[in-house]
N, C-alpha and C. Protein backbone atom coordinates (compact mmCIF):
# COMPACT_ATOMS: atom_id res chain seq x y z
N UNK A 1 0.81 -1.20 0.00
CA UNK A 1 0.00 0.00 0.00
C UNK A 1 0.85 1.27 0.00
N UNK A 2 2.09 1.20 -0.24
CA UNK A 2 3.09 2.32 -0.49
C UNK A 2 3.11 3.46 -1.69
N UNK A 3 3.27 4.00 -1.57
CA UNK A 3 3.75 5.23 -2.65
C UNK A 3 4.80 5.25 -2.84
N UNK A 4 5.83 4.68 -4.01
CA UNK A 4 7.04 5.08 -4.38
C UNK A 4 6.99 5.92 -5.01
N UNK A 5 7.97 6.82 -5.25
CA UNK A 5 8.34 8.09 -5.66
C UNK A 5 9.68 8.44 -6.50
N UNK A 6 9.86 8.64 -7.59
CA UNK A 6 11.29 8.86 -8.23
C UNK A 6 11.20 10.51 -8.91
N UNK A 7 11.94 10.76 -8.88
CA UNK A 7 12.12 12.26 -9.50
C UNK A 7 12.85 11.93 -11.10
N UNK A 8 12.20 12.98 -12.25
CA UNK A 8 12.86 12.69 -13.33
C UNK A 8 14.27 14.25 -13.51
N UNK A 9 14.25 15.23 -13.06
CA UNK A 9 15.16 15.87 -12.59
C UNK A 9 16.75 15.46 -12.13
N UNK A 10 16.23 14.63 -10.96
CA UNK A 10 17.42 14.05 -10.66
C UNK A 10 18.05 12.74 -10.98
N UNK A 11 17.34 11.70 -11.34
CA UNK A 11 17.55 10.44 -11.83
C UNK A 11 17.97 10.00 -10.42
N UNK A 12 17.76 10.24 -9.29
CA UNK A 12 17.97 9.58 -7.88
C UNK A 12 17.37 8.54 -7.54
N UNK A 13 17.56 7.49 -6.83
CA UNK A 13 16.94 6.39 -6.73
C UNK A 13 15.57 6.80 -6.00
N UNK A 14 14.54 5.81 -6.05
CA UNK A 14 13.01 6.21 -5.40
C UNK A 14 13.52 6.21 -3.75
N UNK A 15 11.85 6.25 -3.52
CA UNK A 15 11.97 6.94 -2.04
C UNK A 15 10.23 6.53 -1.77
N UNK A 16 10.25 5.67 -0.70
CA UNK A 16 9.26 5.48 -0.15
C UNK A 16 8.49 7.00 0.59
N UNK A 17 7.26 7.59 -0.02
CA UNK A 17 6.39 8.55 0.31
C UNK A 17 5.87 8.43 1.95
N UNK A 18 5.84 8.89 2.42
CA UNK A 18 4.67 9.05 3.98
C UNK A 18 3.25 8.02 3.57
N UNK A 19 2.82 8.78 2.39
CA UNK A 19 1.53 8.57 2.14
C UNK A 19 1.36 7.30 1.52
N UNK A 20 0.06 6.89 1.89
CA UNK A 20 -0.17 5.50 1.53
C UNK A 20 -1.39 5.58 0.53
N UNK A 21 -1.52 4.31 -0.17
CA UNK A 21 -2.80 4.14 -1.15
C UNK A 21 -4.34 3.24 -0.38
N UNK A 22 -4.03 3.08 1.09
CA UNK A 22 -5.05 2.54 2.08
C UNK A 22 -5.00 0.77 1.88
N UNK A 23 -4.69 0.21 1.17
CA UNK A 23 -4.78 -1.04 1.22
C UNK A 23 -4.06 -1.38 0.16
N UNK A 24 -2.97 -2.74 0.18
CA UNK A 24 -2.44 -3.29 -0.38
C UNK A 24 -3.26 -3.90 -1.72
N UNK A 25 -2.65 -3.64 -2.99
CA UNK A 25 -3.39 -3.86 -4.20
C UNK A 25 -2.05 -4.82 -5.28
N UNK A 26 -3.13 -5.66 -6.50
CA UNK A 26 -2.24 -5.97 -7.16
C UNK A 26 -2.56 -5.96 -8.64
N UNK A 27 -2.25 -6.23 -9.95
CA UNK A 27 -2.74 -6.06 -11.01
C UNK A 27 -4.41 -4.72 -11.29
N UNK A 28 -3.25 -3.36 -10.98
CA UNK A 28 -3.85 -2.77 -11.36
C UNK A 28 -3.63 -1.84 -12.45
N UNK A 29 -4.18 -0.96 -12.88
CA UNK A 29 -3.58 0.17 -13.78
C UNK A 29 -3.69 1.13 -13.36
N UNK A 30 -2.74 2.40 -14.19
CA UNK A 30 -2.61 3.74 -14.07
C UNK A 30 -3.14 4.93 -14.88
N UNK A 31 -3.23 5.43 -14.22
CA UNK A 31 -3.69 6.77 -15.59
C UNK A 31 -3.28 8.15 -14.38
N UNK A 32 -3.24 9.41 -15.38
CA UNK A 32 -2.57 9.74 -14.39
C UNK A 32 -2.62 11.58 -15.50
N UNK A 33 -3.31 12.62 -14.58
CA UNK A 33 -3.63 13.85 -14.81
C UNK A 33 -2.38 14.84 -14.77
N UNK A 34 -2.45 16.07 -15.23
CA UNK A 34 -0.95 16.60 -14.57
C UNK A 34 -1.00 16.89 -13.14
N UNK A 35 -1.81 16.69 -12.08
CA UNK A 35 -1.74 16.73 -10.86
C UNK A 35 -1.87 16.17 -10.32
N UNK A 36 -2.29 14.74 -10.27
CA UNK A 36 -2.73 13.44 -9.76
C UNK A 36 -2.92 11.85 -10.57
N UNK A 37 -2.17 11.14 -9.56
CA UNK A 37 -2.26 10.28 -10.15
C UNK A 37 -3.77 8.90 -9.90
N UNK A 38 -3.81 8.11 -10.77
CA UNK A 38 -4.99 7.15 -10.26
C UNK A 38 -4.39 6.17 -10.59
N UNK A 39 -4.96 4.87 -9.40
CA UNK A 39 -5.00 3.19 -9.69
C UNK A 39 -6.58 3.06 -9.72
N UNK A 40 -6.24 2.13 -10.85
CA UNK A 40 -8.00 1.43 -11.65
C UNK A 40 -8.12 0.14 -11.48
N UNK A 41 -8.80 -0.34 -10.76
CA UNK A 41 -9.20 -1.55 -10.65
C UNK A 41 -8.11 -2.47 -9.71
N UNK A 42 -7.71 -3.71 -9.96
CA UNK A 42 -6.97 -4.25 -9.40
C UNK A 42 -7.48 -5.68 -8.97
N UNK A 43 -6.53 -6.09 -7.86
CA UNK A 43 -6.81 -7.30 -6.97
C UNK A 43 -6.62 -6.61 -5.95
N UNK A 44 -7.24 -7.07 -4.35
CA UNK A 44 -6.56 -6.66 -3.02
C UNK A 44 -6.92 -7.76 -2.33
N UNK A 45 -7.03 -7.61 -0.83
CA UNK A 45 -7.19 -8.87 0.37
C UNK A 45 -8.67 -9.44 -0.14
N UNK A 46 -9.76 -8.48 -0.44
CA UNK A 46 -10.84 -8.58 -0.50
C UNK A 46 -11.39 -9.30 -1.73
N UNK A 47 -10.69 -9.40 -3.27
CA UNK A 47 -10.69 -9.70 -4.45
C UNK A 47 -10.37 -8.81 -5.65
N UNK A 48 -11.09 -9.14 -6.68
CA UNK A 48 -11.15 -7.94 -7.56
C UNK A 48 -11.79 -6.83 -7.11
N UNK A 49 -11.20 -5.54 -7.60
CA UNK A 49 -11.90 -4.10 -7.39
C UNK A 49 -12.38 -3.21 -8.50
N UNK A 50 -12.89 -2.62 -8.02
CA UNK A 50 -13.47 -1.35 -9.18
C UNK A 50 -13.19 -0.53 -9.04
N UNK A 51 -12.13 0.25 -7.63
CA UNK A 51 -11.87 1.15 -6.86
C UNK A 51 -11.25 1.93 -8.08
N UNK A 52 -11.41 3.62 -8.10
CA UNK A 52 -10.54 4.29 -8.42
C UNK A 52 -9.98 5.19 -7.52
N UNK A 53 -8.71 4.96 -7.43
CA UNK A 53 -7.80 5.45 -5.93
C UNK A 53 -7.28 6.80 -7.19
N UNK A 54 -7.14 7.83 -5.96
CA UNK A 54 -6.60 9.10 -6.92
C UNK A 54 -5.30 9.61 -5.60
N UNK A 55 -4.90 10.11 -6.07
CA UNK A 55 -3.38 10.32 -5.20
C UNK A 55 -2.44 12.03 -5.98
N UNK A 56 -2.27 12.37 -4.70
CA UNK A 56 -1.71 14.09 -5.43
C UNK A 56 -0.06 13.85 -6.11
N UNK A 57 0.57 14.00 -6.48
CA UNK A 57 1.49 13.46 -7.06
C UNK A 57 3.11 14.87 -6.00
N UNK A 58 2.40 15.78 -5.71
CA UNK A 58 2.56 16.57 -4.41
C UNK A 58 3.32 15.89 -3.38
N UNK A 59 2.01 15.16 -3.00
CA UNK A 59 2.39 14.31 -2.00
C UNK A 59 1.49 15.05 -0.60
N UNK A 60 1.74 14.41 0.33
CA UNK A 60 1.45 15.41 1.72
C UNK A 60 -0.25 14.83 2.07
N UNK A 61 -0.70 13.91 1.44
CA UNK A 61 -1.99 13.14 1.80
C UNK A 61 -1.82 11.62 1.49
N UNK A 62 -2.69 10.91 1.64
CA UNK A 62 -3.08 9.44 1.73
C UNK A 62 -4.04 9.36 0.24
N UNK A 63 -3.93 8.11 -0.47
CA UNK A 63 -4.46 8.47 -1.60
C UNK A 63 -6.12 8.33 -0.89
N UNK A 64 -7.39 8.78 -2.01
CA UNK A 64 -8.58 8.46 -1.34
C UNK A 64 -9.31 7.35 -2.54
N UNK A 65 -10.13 6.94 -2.21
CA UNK A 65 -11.25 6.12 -3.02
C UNK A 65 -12.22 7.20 -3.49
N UNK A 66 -12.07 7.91 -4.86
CA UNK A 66 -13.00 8.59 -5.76
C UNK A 66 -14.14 8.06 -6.01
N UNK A 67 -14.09 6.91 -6.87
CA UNK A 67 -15.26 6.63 -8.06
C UNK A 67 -14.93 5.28 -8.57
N UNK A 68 -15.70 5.00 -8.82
CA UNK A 68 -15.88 3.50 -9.57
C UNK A 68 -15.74 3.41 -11.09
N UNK A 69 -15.02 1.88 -11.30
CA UNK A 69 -14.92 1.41 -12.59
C UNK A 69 -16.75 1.07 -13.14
N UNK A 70 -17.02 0.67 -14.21
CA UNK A 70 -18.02 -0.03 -14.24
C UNK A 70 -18.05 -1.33 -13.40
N UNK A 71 -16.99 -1.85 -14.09
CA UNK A 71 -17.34 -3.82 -13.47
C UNK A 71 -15.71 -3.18 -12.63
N UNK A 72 -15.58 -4.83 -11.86
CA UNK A 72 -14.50 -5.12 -11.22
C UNK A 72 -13.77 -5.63 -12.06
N UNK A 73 -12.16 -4.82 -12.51
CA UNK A 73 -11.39 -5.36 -13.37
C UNK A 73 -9.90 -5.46 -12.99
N UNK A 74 -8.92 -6.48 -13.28
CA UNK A 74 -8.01 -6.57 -13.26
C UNK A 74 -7.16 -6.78 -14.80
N UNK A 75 -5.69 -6.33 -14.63
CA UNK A 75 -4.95 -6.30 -15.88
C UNK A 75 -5.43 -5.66 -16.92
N UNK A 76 -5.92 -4.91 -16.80
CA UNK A 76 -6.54 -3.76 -18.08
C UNK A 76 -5.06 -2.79 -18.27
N UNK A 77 -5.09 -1.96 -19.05
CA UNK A 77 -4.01 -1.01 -19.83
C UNK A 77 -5.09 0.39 -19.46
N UNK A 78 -3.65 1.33 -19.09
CA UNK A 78 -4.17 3.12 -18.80
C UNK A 78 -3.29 3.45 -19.71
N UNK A 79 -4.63 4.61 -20.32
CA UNK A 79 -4.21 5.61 -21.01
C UNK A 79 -4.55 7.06 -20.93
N UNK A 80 -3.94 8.13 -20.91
CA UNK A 80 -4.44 9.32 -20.37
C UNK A 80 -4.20 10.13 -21.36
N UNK A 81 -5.12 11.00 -21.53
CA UNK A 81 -5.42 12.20 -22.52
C UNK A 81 -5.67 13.46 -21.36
N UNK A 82 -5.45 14.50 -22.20
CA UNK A 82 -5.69 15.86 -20.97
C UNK A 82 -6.53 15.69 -20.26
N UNK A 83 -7.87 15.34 -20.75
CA UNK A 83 -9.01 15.63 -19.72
C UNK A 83 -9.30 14.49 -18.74
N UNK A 84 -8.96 12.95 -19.54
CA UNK A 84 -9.78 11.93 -19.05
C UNK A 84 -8.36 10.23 -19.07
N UNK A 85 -9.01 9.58 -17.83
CA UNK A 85 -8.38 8.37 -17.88
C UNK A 85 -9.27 7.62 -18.37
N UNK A 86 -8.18 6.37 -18.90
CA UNK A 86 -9.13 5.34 -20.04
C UNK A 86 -8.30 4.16 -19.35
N UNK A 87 -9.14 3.17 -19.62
CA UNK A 87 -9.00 1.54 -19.04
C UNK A 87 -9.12 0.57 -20.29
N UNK A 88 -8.59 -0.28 -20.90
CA UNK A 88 -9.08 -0.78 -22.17
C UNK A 88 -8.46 -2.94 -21.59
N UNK A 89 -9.72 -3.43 -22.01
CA UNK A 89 -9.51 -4.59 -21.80
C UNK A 89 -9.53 -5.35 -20.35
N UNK A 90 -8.64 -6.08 -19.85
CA UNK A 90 -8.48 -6.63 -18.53
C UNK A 90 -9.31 -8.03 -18.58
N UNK A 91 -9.66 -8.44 -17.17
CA UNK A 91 -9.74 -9.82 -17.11
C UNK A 91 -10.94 -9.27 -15.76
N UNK A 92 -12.05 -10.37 -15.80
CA UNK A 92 -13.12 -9.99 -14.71
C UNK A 92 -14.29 -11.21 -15.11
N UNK A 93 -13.49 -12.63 -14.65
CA UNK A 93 -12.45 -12.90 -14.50
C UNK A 93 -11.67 -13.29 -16.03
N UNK A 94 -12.68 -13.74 -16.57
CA UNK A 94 -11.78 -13.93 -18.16
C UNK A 94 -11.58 -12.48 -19.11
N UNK A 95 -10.90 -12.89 -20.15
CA UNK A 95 -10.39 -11.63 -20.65
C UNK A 95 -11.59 -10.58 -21.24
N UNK A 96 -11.75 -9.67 -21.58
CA UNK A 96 -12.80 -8.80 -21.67
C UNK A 96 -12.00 -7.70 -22.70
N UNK A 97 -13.23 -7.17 -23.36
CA UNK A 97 -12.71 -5.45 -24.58
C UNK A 97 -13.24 -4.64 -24.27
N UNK A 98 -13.94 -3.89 -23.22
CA UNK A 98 -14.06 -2.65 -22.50
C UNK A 98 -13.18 -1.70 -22.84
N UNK A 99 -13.57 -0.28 -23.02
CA UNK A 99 -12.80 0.72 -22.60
C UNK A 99 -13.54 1.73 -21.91
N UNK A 100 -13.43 1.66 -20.86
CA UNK A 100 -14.24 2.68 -19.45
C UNK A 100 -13.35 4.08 -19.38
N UNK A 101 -13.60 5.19 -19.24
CA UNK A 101 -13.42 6.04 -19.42
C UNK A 101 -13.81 6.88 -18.36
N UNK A 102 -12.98 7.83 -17.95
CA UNK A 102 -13.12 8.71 -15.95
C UNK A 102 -12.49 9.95 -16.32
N UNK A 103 -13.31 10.68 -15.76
CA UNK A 103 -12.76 12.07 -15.97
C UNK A 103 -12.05 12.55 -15.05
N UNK A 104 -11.08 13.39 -15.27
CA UNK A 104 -10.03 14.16 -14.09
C UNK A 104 -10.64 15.50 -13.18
N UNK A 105 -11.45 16.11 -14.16
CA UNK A 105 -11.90 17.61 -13.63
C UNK A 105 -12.86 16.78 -12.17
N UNK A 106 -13.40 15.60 -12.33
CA UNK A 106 -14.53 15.56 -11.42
C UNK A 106 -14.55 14.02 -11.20
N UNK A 107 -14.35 13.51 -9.83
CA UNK A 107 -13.96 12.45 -9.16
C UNK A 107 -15.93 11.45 -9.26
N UNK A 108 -16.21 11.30 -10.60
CA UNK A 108 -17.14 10.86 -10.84
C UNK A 108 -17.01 9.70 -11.47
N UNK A 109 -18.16 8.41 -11.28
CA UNK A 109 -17.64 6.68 -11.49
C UNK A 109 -17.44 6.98 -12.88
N UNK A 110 -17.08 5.86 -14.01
CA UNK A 110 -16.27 5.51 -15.14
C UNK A 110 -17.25 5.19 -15.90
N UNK A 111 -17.76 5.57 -16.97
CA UNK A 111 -18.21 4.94 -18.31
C UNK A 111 -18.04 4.07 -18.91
N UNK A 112 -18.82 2.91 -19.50
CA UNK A 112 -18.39 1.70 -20.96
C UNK A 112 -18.57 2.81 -21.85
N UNK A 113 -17.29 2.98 -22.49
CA UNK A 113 -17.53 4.52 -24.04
C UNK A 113 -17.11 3.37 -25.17
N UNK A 114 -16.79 1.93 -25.17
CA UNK A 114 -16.77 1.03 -26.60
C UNK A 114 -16.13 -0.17 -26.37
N UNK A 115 -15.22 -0.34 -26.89
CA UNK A 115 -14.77 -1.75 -27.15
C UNK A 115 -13.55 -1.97 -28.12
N UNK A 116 -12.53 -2.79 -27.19
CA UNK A 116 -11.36 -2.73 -28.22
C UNK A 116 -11.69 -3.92 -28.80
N UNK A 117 -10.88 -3.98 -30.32
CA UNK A 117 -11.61 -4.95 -31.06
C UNK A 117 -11.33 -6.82 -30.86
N UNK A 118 -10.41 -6.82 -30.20
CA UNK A 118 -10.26 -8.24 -29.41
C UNK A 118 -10.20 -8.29 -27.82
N UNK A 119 -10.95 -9.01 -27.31
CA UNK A 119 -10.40 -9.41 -25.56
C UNK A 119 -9.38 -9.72 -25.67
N UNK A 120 -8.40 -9.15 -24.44
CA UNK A 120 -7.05 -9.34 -24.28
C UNK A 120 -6.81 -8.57 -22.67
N UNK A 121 -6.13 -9.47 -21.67
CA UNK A 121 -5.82 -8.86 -20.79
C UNK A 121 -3.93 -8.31 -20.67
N UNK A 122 -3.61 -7.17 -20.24
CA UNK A 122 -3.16 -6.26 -20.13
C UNK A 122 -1.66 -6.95 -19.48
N UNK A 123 -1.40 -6.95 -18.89
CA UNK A 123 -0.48 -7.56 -17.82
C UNK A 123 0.79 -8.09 -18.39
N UNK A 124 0.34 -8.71 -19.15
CA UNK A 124 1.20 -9.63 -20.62
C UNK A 124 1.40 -8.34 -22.17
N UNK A 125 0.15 -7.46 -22.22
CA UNK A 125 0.66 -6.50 -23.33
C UNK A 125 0.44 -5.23 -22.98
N UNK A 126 0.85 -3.96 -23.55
CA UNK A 126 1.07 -2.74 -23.19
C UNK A 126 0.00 -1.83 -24.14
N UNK A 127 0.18 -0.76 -23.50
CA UNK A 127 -0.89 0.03 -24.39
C UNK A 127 0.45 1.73 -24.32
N UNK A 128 -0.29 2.54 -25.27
CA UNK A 128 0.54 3.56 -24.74
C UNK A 128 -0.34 4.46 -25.50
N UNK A 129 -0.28 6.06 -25.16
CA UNK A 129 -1.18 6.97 -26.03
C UNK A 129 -0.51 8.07 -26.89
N UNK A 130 -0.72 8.73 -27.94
CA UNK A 130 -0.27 10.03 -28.45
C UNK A 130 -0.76 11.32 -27.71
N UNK A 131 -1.14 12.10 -28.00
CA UNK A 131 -2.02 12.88 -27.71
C UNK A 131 -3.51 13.26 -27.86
N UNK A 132 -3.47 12.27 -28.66
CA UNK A 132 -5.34 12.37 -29.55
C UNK A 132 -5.75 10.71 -29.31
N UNK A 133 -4.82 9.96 -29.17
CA UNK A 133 -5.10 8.38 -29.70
C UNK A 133 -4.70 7.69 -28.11
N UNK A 134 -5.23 6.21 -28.29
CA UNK A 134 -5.44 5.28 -27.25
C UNK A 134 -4.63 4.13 -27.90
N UNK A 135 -3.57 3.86 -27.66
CA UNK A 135 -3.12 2.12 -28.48
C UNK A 135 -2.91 0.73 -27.68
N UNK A 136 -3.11 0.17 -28.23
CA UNK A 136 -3.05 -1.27 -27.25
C UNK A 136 -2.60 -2.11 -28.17
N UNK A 137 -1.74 -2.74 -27.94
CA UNK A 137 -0.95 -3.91 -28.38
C UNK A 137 -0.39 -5.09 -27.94
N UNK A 138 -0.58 -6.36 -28.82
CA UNK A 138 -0.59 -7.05 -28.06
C UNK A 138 -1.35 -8.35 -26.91
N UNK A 139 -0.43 -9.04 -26.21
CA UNK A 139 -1.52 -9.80 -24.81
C UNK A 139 -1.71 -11.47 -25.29
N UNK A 140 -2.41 -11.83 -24.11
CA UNK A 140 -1.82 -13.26 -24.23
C UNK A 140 -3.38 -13.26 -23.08
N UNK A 141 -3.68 -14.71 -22.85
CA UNK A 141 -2.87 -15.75 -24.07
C UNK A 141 -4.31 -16.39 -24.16
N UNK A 142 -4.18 -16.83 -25.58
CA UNK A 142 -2.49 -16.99 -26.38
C UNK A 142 -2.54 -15.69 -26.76
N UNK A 143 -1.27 -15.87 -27.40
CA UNK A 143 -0.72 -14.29 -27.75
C UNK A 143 -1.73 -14.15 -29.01
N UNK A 144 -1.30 -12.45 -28.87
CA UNK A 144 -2.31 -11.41 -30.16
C UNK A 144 -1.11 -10.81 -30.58
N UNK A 145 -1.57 -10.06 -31.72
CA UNK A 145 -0.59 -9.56 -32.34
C UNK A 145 -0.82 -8.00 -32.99
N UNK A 146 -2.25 -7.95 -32.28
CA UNK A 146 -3.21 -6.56 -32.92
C UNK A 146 -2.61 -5.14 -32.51
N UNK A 147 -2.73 -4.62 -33.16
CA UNK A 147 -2.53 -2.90 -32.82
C UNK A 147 -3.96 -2.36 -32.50
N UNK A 148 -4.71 -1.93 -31.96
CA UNK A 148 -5.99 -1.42 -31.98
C UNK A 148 -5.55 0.54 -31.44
N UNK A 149 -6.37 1.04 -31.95
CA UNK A 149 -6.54 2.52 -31.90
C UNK A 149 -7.87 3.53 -31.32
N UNK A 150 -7.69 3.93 -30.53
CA UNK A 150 -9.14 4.61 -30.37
C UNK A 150 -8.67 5.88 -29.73
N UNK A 151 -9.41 7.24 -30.14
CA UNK A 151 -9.73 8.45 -30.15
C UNK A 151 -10.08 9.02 -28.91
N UNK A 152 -9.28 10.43 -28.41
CA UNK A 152 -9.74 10.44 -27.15
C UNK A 152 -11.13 11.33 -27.49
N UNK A 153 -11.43 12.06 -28.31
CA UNK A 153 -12.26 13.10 -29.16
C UNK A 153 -13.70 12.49 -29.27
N UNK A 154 -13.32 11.33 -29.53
CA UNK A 154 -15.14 10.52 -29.50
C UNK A 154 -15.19 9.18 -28.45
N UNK A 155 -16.47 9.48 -28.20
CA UNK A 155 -16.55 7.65 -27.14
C UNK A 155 -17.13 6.64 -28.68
N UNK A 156 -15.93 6.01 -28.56
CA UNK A 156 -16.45 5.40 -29.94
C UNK A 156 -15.29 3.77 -29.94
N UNK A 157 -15.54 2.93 -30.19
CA UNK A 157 -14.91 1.62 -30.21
C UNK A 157 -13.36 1.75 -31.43
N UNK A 158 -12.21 0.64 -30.79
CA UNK A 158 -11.37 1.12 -31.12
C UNK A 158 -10.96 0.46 -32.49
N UNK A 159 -10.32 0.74 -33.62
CA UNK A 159 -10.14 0.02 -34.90
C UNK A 159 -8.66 -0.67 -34.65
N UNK A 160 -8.46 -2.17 -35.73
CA UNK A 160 -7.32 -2.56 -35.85
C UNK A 160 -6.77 -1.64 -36.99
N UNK A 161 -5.57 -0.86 -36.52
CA UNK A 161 -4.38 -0.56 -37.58
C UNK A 161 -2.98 -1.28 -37.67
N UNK A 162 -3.35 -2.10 -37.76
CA UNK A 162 -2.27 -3.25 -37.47
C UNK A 162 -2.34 -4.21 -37.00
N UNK A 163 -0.37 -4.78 -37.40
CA UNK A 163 0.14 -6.08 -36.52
C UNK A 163 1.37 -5.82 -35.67
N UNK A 164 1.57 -6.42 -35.08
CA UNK A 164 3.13 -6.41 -34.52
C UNK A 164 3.83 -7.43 -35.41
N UNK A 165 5.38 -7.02 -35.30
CA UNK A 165 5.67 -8.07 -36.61
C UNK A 165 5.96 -9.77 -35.91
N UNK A 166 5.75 -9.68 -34.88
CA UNK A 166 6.16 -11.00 -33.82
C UNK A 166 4.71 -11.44 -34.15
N UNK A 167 4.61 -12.81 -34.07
CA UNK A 167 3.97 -13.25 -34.17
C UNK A 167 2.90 -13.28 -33.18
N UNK A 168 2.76 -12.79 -32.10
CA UNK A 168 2.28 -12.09 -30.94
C UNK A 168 3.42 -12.12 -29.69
N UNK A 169 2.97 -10.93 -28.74
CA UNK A 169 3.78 -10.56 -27.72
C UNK A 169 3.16 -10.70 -26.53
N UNK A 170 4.09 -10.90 -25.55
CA UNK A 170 3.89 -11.18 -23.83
C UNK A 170 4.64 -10.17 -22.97
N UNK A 171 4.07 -9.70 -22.05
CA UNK A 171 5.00 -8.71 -20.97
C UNK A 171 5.65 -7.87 -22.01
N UNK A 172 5.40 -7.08 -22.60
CA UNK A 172 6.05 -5.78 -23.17
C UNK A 172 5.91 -4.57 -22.27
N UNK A 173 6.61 -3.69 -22.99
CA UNK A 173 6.60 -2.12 -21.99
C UNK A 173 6.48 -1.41 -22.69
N UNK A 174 6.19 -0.21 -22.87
CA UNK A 174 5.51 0.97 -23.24
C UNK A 174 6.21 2.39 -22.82
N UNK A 175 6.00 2.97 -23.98
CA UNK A 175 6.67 4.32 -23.95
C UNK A 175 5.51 5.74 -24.76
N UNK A 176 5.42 6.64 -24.06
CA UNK A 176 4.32 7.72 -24.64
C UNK A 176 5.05 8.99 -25.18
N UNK A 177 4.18 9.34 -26.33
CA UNK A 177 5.09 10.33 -27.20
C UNK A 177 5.77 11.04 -26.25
C-alpha cells in the first residue's frame, strides 16, 4: 500500500512517500492527470476491485477512493489524454474489450464509451497513447498480435491498424510520445 516516488530531474533512486494508497493492491492500472495520479481496478485482500484510488502526485496526503470502474477489473491497460483516464480490456475474470473512461476535472464513477476490437488482458501487453489516440498492443494468451486505436475526441470503439511483426507478444513495456 506504499507510494514510491522517483524524481525525473534528478535520476535519484526512489523513495518510499509518507503517504499511503489505504490497502495493499495488485494487477492494477494507471492513468494519471498533470496533478494526480490514479490506480483502476486491481486485486486486493478482499478480491477484484473497481476502486478508483486518486493520489496528489505533491504528495502530503493518503491516496482516497473517488469513483468507480463499471465492473470489477483486473490487468486492463491506462491511457491518459488531458481531460480523461481510459481503461481498455483486462480480465473480470476472463479476458474482456471494454474501454471505461473517468474524468479528471470531477472524481465521478467511469463509463463503458466502446470496445477494443479483441479481448485481451493487459499484464502480458502494453498500451501507450499520443495525444489524440489510445493504443493497445498485443496480450496473451495466447498471444495477439493486434494494434488497436481509439480516439480520445469521441466515445467510440477502437479500430485494428495493425500487426506487430512477432507473431504475438507477452510482458512488453511501453513508452508515450
Amino acid at each position: 500500500n506504499t507510494i514510491d516516488k522517483f524524481t525525473f530531474a534528478t535520476e535519484a533512486a526512489s523513495n518510499l512517500s509518507p503517504d499511503d494508497l489505504g490497502f495493499a493492491r495488485t494487477q492494477a492500472t494507471g492513468t494519471g492527470s498533470g496533478t494526480h495520479a490514479y490506480s483502476l481496478g486491481g486485486s486486493n485482500p478482499s478480491g477484484q476491485s473497481n476502486d478508483i484510488i486518486k493520489y496528489s502526485f505533491a504528495g502530503g496526503s493518503d491516496a482516497s477512493d473517488v469513483a468507480n470502474l463499471v465492473y470489477n477489473m483486473t490487468q486492463s491497460n491506462g491511457h491518459s489524454s488531458e481531460t480523461h483516464g481510459y481503461s481498455s480490456g483486462g480480465a473480470n475474470p476472463s479476458t474482456r474489450n471494454y474501454i471505461f473512461k473517468h474524468s479528471f476535472a470531477t472524481d465521478a464513477n467511469a463509463s463503458d464509451i466502446g470496445d477494443i476490437t479483441i479481448s485481451r488482458f493487459f499484464k502480458s501487453a502494453q498500451g501507450a497513447n499520443s495525444t489524440t489516440h489510445g493504443y493497445d498492443a498485443g496480450g496473451g494468451w495466447p498471444y495477439k498480435n493486434t494494434i488497436d486505436k481509439f480516439p480520445f475526441s469521441a466515445d467510440t470503439n477502437s479500430t485494428d491498424v495493425g500487426d506487430l511483426n512477432s507473431g504475438g507478444s507477452y510482458g512488453m513495456s511501453h513508452h508515450n510520445y
